[in-house]
Protein backbone atom coordinates (compact mmCIF):
# COMPACT_ATOMS: atom_id res chain seq x y z
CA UNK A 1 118.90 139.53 94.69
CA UNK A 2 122.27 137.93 94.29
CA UNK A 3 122.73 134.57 92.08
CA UNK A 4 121.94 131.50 93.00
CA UNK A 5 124.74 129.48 94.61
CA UNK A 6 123.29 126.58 93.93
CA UNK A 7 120.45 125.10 91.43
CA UNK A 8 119.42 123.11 94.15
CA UNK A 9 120.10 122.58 98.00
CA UNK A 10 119.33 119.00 99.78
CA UNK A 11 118.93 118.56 103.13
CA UNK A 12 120.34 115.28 105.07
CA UNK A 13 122.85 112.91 104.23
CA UNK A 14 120.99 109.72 104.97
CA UNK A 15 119.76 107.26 102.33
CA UNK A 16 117.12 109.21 101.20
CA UNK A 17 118.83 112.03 100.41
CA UNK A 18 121.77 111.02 98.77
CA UNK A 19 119.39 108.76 96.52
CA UNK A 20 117.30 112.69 95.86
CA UNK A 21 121.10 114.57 95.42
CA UNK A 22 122.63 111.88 93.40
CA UNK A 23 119.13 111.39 91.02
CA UNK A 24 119.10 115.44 90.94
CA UNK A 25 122.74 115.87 89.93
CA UNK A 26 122.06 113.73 86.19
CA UNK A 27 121.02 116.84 84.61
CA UNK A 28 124.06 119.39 83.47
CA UNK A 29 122.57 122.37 83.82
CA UNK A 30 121.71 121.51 88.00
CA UNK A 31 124.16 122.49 90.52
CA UNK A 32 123.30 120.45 93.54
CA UNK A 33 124.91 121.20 97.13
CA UNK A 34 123.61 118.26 100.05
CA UNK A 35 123.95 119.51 103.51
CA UNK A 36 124.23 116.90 106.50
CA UNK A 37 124.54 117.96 110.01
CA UNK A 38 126.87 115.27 111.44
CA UNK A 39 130.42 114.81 110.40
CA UNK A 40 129.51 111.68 108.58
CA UNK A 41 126.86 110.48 106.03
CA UNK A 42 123.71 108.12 106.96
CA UNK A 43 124.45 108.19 110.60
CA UNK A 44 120.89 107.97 111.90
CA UNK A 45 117.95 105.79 110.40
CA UNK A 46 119.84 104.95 107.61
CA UNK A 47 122.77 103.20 109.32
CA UNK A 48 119.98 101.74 112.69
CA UNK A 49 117.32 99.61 110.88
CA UNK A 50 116.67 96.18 109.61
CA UNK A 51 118.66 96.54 105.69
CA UNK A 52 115.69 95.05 104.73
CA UNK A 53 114.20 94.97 100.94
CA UNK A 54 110.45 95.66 101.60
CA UNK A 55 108.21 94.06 98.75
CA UNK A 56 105.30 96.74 98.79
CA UNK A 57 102.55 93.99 100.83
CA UNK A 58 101.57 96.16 103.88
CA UNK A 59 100.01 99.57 103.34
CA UNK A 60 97.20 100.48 101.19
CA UNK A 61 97.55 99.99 97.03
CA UNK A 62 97.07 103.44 96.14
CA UNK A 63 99.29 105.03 98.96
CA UNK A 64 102.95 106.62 98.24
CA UNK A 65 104.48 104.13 100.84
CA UNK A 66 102.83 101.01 98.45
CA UNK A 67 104.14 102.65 95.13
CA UNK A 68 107.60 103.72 95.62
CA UNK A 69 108.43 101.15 97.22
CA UNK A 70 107.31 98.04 95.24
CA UNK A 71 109.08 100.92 92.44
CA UNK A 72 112.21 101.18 94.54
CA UNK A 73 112.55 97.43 94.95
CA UNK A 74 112.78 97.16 91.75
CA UNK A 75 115.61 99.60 90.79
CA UNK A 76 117.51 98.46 93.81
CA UNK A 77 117.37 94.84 92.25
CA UNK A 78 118.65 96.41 89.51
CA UNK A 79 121.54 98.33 90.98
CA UNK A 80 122.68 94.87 92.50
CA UNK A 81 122.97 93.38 89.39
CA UNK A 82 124.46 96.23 87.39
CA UNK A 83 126.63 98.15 89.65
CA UNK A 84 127.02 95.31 92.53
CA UNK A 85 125.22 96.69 95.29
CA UNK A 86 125.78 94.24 98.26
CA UNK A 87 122.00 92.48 98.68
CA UNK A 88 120.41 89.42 98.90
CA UNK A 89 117.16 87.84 97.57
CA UNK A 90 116.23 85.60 100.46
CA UNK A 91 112.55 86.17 100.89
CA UNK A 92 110.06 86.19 103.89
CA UNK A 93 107.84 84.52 105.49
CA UNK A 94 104.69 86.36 107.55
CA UNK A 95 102.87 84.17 110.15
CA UNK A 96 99.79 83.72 112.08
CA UNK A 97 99.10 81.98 115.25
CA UNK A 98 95.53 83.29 115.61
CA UNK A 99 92.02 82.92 113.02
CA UNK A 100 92.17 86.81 113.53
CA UNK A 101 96.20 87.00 112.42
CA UNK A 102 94.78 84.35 109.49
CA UNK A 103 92.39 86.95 108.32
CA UNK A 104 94.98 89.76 108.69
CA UNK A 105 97.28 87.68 106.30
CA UNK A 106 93.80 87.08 104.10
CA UNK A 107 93.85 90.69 103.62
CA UNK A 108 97.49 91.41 102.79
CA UNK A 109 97.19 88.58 100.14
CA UNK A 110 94.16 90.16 98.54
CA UNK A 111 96.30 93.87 98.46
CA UNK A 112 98.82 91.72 96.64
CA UNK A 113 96.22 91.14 93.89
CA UNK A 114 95.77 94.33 93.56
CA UNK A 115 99.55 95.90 92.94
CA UNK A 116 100.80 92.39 91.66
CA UNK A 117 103.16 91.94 94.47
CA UNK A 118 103.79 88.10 94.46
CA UNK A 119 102.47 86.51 97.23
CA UNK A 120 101.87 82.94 98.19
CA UNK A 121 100.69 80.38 100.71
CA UNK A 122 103.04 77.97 102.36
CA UNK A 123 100.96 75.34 103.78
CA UNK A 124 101.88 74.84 107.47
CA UNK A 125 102.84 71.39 107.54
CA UNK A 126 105.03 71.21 104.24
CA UNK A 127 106.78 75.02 105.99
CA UNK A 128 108.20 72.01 108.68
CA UNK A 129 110.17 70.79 106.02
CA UNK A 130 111.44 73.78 105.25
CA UNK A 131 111.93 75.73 108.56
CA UNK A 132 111.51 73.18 111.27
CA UNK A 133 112.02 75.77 113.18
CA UNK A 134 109.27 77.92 112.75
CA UNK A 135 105.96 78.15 114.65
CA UNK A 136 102.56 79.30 112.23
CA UNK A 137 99.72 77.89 114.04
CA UNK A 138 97.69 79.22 111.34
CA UNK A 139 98.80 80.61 108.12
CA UNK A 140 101.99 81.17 106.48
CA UNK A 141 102.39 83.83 103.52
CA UNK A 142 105.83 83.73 101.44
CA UNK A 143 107.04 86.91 99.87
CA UNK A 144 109.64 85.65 97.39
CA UNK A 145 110.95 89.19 96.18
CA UNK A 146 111.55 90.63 100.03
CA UNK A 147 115.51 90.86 100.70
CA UNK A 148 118.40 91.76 102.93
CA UNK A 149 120.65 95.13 101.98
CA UNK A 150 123.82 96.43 102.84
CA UNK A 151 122.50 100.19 103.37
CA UNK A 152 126.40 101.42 103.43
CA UNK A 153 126.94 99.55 99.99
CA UNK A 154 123.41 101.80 98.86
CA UNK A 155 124.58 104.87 100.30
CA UNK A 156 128.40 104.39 98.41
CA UNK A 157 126.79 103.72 95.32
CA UNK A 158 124.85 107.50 95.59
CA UNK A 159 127.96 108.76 96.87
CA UNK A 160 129.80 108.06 93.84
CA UNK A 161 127.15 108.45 91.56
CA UNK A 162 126.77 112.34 92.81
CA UNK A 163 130.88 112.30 92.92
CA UNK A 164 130.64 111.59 89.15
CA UNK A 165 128.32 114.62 88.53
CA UNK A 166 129.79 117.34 90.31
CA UNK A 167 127.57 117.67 92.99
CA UNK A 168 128.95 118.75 96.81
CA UNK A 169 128.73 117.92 100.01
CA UNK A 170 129.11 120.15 103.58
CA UNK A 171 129.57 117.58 106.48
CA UNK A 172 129.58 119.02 110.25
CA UNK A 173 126.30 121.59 108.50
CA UNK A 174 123.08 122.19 110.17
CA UNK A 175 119.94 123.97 109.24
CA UNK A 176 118.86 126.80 111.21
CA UNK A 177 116.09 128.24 108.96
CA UNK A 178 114.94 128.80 105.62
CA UNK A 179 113.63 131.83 104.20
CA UNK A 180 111.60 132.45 100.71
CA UNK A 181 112.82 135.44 99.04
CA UNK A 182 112.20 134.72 95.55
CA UNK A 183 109.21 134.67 93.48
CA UNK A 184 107.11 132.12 91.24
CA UNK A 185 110.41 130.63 89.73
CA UNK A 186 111.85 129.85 93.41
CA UNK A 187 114.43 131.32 95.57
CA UNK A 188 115.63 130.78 99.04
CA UNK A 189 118.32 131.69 101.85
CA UNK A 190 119.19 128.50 103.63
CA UNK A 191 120.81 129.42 107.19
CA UNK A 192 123.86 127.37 107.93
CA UNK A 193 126.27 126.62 110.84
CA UNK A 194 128.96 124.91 110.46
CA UNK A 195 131.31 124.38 113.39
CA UNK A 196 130.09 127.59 114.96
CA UNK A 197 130.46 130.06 111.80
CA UNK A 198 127.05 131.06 110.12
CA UNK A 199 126.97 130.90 106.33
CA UNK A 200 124.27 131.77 104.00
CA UNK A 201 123.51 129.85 100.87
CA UNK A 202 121.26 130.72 97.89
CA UNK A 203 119.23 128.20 96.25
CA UNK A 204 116.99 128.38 93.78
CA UNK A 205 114.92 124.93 95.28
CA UNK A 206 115.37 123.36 98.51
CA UNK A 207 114.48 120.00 99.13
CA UNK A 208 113.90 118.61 102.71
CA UNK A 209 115.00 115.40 103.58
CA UNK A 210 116.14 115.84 107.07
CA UNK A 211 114.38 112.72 108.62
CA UNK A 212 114.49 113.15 112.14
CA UNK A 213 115.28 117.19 111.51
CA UNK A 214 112.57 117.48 108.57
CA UNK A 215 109.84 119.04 110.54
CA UNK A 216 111.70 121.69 112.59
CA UNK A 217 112.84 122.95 109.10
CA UNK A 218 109.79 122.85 107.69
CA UNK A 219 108.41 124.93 110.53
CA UNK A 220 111.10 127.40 110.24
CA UNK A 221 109.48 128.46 106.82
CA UNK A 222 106.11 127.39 106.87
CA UNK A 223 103.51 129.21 109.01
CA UNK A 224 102.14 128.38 111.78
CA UNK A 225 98.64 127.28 110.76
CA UNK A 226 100.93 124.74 108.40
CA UNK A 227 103.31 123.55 111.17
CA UNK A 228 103.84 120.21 112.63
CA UNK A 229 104.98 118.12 115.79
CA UNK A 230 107.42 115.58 115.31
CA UNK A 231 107.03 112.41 116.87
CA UNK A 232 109.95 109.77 117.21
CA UNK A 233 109.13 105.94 117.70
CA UNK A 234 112.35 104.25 118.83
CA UNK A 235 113.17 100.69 117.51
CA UNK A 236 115.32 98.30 119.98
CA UNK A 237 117.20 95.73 118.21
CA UNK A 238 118.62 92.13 119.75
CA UNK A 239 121.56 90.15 118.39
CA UNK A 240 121.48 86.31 118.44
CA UNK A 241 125.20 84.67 119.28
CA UNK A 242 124.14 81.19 118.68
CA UNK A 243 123.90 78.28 116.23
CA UNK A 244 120.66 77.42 116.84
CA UNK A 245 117.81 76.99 115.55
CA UNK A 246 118.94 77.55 111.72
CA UNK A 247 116.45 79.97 110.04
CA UNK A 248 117.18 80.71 106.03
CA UNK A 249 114.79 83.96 105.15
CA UNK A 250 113.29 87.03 107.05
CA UNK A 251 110.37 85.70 109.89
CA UNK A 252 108.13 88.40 110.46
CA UNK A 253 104.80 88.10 113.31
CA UNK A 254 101.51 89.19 112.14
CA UNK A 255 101.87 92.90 112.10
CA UNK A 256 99.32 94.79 115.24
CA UNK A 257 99.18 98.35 113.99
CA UNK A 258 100.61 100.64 111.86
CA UNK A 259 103.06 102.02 113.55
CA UNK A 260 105.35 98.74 113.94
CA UNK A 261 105.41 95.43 111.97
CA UNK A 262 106.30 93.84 115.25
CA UNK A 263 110.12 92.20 116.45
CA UNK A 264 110.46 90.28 114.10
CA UNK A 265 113.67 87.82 112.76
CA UNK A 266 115.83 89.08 109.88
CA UNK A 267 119.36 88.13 109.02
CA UNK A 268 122.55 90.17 108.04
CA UNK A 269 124.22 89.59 104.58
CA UNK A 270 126.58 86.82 106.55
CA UNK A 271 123.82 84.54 107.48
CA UNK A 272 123.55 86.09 111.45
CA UNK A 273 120.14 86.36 113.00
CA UNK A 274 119.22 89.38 114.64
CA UNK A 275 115.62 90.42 116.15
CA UNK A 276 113.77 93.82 115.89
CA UNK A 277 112.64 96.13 115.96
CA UNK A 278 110.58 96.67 118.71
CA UNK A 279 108.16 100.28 119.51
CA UNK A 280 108.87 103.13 122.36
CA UNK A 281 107.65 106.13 121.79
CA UNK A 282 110.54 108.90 123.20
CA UNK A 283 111.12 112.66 123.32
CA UNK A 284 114.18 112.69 122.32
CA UNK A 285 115.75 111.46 119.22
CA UNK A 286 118.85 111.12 119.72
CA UNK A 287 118.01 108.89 122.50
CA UNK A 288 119.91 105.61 120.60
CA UNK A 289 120.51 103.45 123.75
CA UNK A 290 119.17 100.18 123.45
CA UNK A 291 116.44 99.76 126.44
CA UNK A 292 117.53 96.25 128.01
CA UNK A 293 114.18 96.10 129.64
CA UNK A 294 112.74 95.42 125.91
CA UNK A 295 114.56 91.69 126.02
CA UNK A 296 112.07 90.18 127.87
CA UNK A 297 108.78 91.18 126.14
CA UNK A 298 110.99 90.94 122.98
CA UNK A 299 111.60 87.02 123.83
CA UNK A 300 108.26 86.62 124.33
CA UNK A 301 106.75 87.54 121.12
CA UNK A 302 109.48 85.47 119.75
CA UNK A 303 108.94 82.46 120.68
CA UNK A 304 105.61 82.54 119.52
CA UNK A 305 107.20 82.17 115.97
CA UNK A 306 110.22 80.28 116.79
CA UNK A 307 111.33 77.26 118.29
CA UNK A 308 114.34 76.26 119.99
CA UNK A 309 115.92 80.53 121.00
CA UNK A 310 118.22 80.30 123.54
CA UNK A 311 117.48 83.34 125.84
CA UNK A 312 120.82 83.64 126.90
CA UNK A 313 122.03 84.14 123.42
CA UNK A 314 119.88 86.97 122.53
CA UNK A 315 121.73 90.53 123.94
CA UNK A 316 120.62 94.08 123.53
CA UNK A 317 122.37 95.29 119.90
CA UNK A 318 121.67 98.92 118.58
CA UNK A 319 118.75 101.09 117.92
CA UNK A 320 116.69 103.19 115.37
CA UNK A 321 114.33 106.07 115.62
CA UNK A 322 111.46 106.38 112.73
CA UNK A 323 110.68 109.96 112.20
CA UNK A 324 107.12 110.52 112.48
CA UNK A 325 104.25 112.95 112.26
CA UNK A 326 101.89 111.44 114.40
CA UNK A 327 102.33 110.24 118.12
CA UNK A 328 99.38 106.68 117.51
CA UNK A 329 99.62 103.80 115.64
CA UNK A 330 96.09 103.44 115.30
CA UNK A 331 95.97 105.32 111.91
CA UNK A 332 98.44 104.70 108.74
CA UNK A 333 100.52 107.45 107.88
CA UNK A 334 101.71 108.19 104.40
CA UNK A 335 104.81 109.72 103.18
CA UNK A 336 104.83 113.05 102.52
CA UNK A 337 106.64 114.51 99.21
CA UNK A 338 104.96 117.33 98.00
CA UNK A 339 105.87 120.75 96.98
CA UNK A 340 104.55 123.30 99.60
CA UNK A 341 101.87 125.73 98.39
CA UNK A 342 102.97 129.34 98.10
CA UNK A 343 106.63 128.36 98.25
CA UNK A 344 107.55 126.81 94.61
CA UNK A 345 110.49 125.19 94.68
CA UNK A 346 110.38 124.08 98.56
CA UNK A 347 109.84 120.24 98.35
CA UNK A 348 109.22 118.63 101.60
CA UNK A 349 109.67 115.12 102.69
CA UNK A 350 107.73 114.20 105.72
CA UNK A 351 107.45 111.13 107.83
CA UNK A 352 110.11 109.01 105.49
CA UNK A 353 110.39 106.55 107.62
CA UNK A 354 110.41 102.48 106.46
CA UNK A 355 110.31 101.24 103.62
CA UNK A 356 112.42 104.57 102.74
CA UNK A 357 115.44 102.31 102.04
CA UNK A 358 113.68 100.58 99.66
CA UNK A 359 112.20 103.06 98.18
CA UNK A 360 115.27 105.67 97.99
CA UNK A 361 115.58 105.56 94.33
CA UNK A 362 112.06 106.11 93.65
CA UNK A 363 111.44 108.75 95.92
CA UNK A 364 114.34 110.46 94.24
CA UNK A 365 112.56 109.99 90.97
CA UNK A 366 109.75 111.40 93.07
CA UNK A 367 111.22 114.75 93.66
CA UNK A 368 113.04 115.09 90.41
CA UNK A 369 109.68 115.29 89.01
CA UNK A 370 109.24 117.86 90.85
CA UNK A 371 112.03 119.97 91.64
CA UNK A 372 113.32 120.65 88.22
């Protein structure tokens, strides 16, 4: 076999992993190559989703969602005070209109307890003070450590980061397949194109973080008895072009199912309101254009936790797909960052979907763990 060209090959240029590349490119003695199919960096989930700073209150304690994210919170708080990361500490409010939402809330609350995410109850009346605006028949629960995010002011600071260590980047690169041709210590072929010419590249690990791409690589090495169907669950999102009502933190529904936390209100780093995301299910996903049908069920669950929106003020804005691994909501889903069985060295990250912003850093710490 020849040499290695690189110590280790990551795949996709969104948040994710930059945050792995950057993280992996601290030790000397790796040489790290990151491989992104578009001609730009943290073009798809990365750049179409809320920028929101998830405080670790919705899935279960022990999961990998829970843990790396309440962890990744916490070193992106960090990386806002020491390196200026472009983020805000607003906070959120989640509300019920129902005795069934109430008990939902209940619940959350009592998961707090458990990972020692702070949580808190606003009583109803005093929240009019507060946020005349908003409706919570119900309940009100206040997550003080939730936030807002520029995710292009996150992605800069990995660039740089990996800039200072040496590590590469191939824009305009896509993955055909991977092959394992090494032995307990590692070793792979990674099958490039790049504008039309086919390169080879030697790695000694690979790490997938492909997002909406991760599973079609990960069946191009894995066998079939190991081999997945993606799913893609397309968020549309609504801008709000007026003044009123004034709203000073995230406003999120009671959350249905698992798959979506529902349309809910979050602002941009300027003080704009914008609504989203909602849930489609799609085929495709690079299917990006906003559905305009979505307004009008989108208004509705709106104002059952806001007073005072101006339909005509609320226009169809952008949208996200959330790389998945199951087509339901009915069941949670966990990431997936393991190293595949019988192919050391192949790290795959599966259904990295939200908080995976949030979590980034830790997830990098993740897979330093164990790709090195």
């Amino acid at each position: 076999m020849r040499p290695s060209d690189f110590s280790h090959v990551v795949i996709g240029g969104g948040v994710v992993g930059l945050a792995v590349a950057a993280r992996l490119s601290r030790r000397a003695a790796n040489s790290v190559l990151l491989l992104e199919r578009h001609v730009d960096l943290g073009t798809e989930t990365s750049s179409r989703n809320s920028e929101v700073i998830h405080a670790g209150i919705y899935y279960p304690p022990e999961s990998l969602r829970t843990k790396l994210c309440i962890r990744g919170k916490e070193m992106i708080y960090e990386a806002g005070r020491k390196y200026g990361v472009e983020l805000q500490n607003c906070g959120k409010w989640v509300v019920a209109q129902t005795d069934r939402e109430a008990e939902h809330l209940n619940k959350l609350y009592e998961r707090s307890r458990i990972t020692g995410v702070p949580l808190e109850w606003i009583n109803p009346e005093k929240a009019k003070s507060i946020e005349p605006a908003v409706i919570a028949r119900k309940a009100i629960l206040n997550s003080p450590t939730t936030g807002i995010i520029s995710a292009h002011s996150l992605m800069k600071l990995y660039e740089a980061e990996m800039e200072n260590n040496g590590a590469e980047v191939a824009l305009g690169t896509s993955v055909d397949k991977i092959e394992y041709e090494g032995d307990s210590e590692g070793g792979y072929i990674v099958h490039c194109d790049s504008g039309g010419e086919k390169t080879d590249i030697k790695a000694d690990r690979v790490v997938n973080s492909a997002g909406h791409g991760a599973v079609a690589i990960s069946n191009s090495l894995l066998p079939p008895e190991r081999q997945l169907k993606a799913y893609f669950a397309k968020g549309n999102y609504f801008s709000y072009n007026a003044s009123r009502p004034k709203v000073s933190r995230l406003i999120y529904p009671c959350p249905s199912d698992h798959a979506s936390l529902g349309t809910h209100l979050t602002l941009d780093l300027g003080g704009k309101i914008k609504f989203g995301p909602d849930l489609e299910w799609v085929e495709n996903a690079e299917d990006v254009q906003v559905n305009g049908r979505n307004l009008e069920p989108a208004i509705k669950e709106i104002n059952r936790y806001l007073e005072g929106v101006d339909p005509s003020a609320l226009t169809p804005d952008y949208a996200g797909i959330r790389p998945k691994i199951r087509g339901d909501g009915a069941q949670f889903q966990d990431f997936v960052i393991r190293e595949e069985h019988g192919f050391p060295g192949f790290i795959n990250l599966l259904n990295i979907e939200s908080p995976g912003l949030t979590a980034s850093m830790a997830i990098a710490e993740e897979v330093d763990s164990l790709a090195n």
